[in-house]
C-alpha atoms as a PDB file:
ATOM      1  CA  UNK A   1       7.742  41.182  39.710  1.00  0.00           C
ATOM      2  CA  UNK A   2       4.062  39.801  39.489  1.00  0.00           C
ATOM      3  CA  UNK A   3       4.060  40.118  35.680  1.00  0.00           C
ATOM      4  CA  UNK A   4       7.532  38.154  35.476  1.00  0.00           C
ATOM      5  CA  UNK A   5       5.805  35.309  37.922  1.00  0.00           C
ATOM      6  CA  UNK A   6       2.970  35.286  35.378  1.00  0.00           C
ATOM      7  CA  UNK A   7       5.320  34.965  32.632  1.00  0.00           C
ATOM      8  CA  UNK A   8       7.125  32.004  34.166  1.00  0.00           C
ATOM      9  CA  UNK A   9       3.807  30.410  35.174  1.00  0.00           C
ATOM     10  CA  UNK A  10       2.396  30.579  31.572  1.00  0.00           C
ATOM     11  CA  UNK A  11       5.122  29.260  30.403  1.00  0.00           C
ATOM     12  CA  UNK A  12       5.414  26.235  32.482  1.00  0.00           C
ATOM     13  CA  UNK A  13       1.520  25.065  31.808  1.00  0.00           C
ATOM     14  CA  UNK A  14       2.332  25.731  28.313  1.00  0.00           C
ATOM     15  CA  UNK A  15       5.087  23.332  28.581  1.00  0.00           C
ATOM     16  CA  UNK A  16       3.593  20.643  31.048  1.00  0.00           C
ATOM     17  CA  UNK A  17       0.196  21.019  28.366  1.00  0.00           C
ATOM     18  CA  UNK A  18       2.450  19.970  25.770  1.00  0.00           C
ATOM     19  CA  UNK A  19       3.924  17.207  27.037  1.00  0.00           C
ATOM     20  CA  UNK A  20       0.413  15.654  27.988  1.00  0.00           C
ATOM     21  CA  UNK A  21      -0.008  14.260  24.645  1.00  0.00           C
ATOM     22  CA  UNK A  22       1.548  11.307  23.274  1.00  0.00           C
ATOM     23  CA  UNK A  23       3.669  11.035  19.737  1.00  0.00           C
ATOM     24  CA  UNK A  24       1.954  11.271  16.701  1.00  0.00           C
ATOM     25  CA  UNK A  25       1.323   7.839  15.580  1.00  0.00           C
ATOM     26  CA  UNK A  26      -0.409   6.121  12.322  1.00  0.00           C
ATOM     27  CA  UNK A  27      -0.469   2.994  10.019  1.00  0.00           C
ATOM     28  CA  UNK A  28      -0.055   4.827   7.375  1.00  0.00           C
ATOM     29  CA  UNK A  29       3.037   3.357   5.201  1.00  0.00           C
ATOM     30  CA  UNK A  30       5.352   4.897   3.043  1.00  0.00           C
ATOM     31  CA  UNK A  31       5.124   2.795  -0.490  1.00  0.00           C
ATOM     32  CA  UNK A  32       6.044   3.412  -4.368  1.00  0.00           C
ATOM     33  CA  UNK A  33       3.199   6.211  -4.627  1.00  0.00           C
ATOM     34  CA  UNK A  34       3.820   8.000  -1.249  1.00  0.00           C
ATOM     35  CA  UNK A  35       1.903   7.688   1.987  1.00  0.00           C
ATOM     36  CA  UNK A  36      -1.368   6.474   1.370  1.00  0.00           C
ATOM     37  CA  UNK A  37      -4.235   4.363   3.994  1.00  0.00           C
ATOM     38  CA  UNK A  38      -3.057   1.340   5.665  1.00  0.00           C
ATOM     39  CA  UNK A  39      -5.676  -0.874   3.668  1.00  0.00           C
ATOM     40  CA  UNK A  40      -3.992  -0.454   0.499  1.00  0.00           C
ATOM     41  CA  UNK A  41      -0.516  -1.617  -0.412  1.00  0.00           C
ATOM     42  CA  UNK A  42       1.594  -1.407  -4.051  1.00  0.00           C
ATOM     43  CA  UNK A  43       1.441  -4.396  -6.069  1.00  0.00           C
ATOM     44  CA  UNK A  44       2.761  -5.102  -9.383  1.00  0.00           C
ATOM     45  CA  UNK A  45       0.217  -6.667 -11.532  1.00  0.00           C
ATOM     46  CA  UNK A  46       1.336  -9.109 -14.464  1.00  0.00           C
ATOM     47  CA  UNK A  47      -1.696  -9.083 -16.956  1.00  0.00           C
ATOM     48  CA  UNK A  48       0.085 -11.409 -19.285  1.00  0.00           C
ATOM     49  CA  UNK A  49      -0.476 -13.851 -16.751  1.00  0.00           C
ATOM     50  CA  UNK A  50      -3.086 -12.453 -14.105  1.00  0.00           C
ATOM     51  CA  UNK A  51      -0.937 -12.432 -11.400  1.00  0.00           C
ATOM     52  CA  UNK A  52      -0.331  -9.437  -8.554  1.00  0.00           C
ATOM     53  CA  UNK A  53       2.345  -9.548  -6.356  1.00  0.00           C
ATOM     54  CA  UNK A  54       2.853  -7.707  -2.976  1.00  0.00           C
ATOM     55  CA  UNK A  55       5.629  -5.276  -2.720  1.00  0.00           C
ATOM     56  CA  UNK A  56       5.670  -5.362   1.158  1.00  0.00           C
ATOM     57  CA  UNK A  57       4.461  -8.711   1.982  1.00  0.00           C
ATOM     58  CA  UNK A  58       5.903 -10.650  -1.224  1.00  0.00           C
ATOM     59  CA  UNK A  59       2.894 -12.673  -1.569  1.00  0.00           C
ATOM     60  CA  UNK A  60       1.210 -13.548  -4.809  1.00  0.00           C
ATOM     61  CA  UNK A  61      -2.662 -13.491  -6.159  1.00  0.00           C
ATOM     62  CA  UNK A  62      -3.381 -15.382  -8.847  1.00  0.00           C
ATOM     63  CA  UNK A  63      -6.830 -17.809 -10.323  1.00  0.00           C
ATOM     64  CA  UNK A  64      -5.311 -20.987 -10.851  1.00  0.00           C
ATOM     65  CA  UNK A  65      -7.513 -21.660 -13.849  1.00  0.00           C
ATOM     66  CA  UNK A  66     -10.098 -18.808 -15.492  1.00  0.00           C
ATOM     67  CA  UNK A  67     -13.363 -18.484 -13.766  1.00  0.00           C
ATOM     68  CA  UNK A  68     -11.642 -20.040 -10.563  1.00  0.00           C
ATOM     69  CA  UNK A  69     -10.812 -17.754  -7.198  1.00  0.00           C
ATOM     70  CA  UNK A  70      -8.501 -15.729  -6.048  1.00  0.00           C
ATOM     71  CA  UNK A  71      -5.405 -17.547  -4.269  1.00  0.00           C
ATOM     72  CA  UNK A  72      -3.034 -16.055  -2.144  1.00  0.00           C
ATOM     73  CA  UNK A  73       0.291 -17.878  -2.037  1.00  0.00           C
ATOM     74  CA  UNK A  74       3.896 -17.163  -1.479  1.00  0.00           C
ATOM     75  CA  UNK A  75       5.511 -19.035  -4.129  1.00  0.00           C
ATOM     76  CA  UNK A  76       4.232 -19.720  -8.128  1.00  0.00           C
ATOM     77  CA  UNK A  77       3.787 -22.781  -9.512  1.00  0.00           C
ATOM     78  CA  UNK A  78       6.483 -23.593 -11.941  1.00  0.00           C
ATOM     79  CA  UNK A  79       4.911 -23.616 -14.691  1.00  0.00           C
ATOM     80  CA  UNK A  80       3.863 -19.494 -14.127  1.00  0.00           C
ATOM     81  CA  UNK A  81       6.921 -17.518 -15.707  1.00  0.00           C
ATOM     82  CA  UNK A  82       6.367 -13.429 -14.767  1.00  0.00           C
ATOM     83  CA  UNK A  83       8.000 -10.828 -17.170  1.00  0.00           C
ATOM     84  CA  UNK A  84       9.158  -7.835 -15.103  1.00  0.00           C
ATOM     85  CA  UNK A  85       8.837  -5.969 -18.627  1.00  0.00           C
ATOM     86  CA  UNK A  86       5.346  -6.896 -18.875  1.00  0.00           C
ATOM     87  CA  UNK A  87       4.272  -5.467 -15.628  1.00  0.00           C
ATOM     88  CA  UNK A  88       2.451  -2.281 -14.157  1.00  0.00           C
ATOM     89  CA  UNK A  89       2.648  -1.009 -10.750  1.00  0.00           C
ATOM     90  CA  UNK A  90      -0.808  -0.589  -9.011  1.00  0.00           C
ATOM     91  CA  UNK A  91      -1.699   0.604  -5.489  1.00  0.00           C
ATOM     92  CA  UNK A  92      -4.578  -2.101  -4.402  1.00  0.00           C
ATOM     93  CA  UNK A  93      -6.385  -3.291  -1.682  1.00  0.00           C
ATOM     94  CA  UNK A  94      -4.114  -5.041   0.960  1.00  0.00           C
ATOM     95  CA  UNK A  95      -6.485  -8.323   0.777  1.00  0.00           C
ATOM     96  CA  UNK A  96      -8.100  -8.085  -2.860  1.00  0.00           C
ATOM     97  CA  UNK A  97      -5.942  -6.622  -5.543  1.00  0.00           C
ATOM     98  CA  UNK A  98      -8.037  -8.444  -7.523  1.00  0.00           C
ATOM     99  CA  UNK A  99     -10.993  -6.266  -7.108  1.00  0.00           C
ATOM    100  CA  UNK A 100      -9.446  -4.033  -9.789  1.00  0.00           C
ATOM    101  CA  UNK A 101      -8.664  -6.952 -12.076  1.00  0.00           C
ATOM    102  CA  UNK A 102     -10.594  -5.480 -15.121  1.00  0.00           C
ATOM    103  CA  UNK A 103      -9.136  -1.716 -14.681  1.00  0.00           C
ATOM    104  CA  UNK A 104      -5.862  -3.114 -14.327  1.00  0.00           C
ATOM    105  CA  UNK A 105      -6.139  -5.368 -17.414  1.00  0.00           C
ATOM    106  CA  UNK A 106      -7.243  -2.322 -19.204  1.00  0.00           C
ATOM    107  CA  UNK A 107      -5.290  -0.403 -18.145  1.00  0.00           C
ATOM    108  CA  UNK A 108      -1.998  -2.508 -18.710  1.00  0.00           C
ATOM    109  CA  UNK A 109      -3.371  -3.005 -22.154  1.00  0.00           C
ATOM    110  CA  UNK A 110      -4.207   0.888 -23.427  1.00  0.00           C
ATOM    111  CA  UNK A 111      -0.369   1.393 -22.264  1.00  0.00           C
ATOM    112  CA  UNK A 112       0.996  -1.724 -23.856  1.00  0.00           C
ATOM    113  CA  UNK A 113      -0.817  -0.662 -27.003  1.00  0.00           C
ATOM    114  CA  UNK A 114       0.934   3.076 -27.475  1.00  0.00           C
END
């Protein structure tokens, strides 16, 4: 009888322990290459143009003239035309995509060039 009591009694801290802790939770997001850290999201980068554009937000990054900054903005200007066939997918910094500019030029162009 004692053992059985200890039995049950094990079992119930084993249960109540359990339930102490909260659900799993993380920023983590699920994108076109898998779960990967919150800071980074998938972008497709148009090097024809030097343009990224967000998957999840939809924003775009572009320099409105060479030399010039970064801008982030959620529509083109007209006169930008982007050619999904002319386009890599790259997994970038959520703020800065453009930190990677050079390897993703390269990039784009070692592939384009096969």
């Amino acid at each position: 009888m004692a053992s059985l009591l200890r039995v049950c009694l094990l079992s119930t801290l084993l249960v109540v322990t359990g339930c102490a802790y909260g659900p799993y939770h993380t920023d983590a997001r699920v994108g076109v290459h898998g779960y990967y850290d919150s800071y980074y999201d998938d972008f497709y980068f148009y090097p024809d143009v030097s343009v990224y554009f967000n998957l999840r937000s939809h924003d775009y990054y572009y320099r409105p003239r060479p030399k010039e900054a970064w801008v982030r903005v959620d529509r083109l200007p007209p006169g930008l035309r982007l050619e999904p066939k002319h386009r890599i997918e790259v997994r970038a910094h959520r703020d800065r995509p453009y930190d990677g500019y050079r390897e993703h030029y390269d990039r784009y162009r070692q592939e384009r060039h096969r």
